[in-house]
Protein backbone atom coordinates (compact mmCIF):
# COMPACT_ATOMS: atom_id res chain seq x y z
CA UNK A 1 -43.69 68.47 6.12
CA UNK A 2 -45.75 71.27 4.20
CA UNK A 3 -46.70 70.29 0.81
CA UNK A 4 -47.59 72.38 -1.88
CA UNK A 5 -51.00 71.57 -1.95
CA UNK A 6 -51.35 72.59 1.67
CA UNK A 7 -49.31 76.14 0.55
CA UNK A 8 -52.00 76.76 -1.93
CA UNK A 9 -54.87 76.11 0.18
CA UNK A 10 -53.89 78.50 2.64
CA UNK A 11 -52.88 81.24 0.11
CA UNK A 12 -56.83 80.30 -1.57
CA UNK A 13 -58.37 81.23 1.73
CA UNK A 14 -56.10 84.16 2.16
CA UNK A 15 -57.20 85.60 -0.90
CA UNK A 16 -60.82 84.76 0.06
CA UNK A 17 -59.97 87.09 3.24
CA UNK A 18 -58.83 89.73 0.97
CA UNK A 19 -61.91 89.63 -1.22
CA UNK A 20 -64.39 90.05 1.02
CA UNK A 21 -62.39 92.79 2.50
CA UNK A 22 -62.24 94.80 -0.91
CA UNK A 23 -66.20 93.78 -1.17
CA UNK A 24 -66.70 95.78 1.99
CA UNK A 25 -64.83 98.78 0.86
CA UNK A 26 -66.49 98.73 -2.15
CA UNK A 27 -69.58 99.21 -0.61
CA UNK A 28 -68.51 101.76 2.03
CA UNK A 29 -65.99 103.75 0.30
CA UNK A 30 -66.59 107.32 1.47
CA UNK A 31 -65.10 108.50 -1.85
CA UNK A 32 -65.45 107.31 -5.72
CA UNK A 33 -61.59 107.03 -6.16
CA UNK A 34 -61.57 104.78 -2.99
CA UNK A 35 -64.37 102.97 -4.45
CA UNK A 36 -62.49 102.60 -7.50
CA UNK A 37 -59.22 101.54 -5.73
CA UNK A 38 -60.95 98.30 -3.75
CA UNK A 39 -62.37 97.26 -7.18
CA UNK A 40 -58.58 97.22 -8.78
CA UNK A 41 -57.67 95.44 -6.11
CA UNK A 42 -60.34 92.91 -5.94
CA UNK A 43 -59.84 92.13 -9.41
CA UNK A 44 -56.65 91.98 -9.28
CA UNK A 45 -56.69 89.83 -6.27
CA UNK A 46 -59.12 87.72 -8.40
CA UNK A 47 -57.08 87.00 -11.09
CA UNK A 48 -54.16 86.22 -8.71
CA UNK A 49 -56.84 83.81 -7.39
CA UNK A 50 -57.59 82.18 -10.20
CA UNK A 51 -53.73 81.46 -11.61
CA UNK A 52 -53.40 79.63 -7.79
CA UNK A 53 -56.29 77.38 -8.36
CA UNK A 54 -55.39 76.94 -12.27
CA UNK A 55 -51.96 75.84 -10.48
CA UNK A 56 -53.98 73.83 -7.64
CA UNK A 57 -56.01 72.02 -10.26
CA UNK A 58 -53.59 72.10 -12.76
CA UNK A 59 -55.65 73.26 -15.61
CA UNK A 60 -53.88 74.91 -18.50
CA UNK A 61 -57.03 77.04 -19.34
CA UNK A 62 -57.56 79.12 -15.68
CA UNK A 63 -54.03 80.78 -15.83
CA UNK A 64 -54.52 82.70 -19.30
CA UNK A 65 -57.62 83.49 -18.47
CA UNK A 66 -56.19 85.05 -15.42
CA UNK A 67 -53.51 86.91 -17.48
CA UNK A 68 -56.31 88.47 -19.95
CA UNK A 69 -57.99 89.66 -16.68
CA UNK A 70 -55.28 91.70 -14.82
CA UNK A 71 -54.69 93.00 -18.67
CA UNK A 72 -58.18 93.58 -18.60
CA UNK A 73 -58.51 95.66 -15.39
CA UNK A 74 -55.19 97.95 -16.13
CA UNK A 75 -56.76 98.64 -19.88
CA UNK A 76 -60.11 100.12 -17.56
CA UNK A 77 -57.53 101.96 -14.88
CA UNK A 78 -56.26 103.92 -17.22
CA UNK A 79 -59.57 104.77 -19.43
CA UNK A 80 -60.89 105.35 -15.39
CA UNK A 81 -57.89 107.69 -14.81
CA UNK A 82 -58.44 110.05 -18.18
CA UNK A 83 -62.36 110.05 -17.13
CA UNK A 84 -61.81 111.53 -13.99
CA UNK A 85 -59.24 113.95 -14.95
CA UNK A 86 -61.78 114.95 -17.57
CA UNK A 87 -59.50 114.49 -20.56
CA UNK A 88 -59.75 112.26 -23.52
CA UNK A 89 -58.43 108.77 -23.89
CA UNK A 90 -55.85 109.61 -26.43
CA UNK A 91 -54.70 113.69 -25.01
């Protein structure tokens, strides 16, 4: 039988997989907005990675934290988006 500690240890080094992925693409992105993409996702994928081991660990603090993150990261996607469109924050 699978338990759920086993679940989240696989899903850790899934998203471990995934990070380094984004990492490389972040490095080699031929473009800026593919550049900018892999870091949305990484961080994204980073704060998904820290509610799992806030749940593995079972630490109240980790999954807020991970919440104020991915708020964090759309908040700079959209002040991103209006810089390269060239417009103001506000317009």
């Amino acid at each position: 039988m699978v338990t759920p500690e086993t679940l989240v240890a696989a899903s850790v080094i899934i998203y471990i997989v995934a990070l380094t992925l984004y990492t490389i693409r972040v490095v080699k992105g031929p473009t800026i907005p593919d550049r900018i993409l892999a870091v949305d996702a990484l961080t994204y994928d980073l704060a998904a990675l820290i509610a799992v081991i806030g749940l593995l660990l079972r630490s109240p603090l980790l999954v807020p934290s991970a919440i104020v993150l991915a708020l964090w990261v759309y908040a700079l996607d959209l002040y991103v988006a209006k810089y390269l469109e060239g417009r103001e924050l506000g317009d």
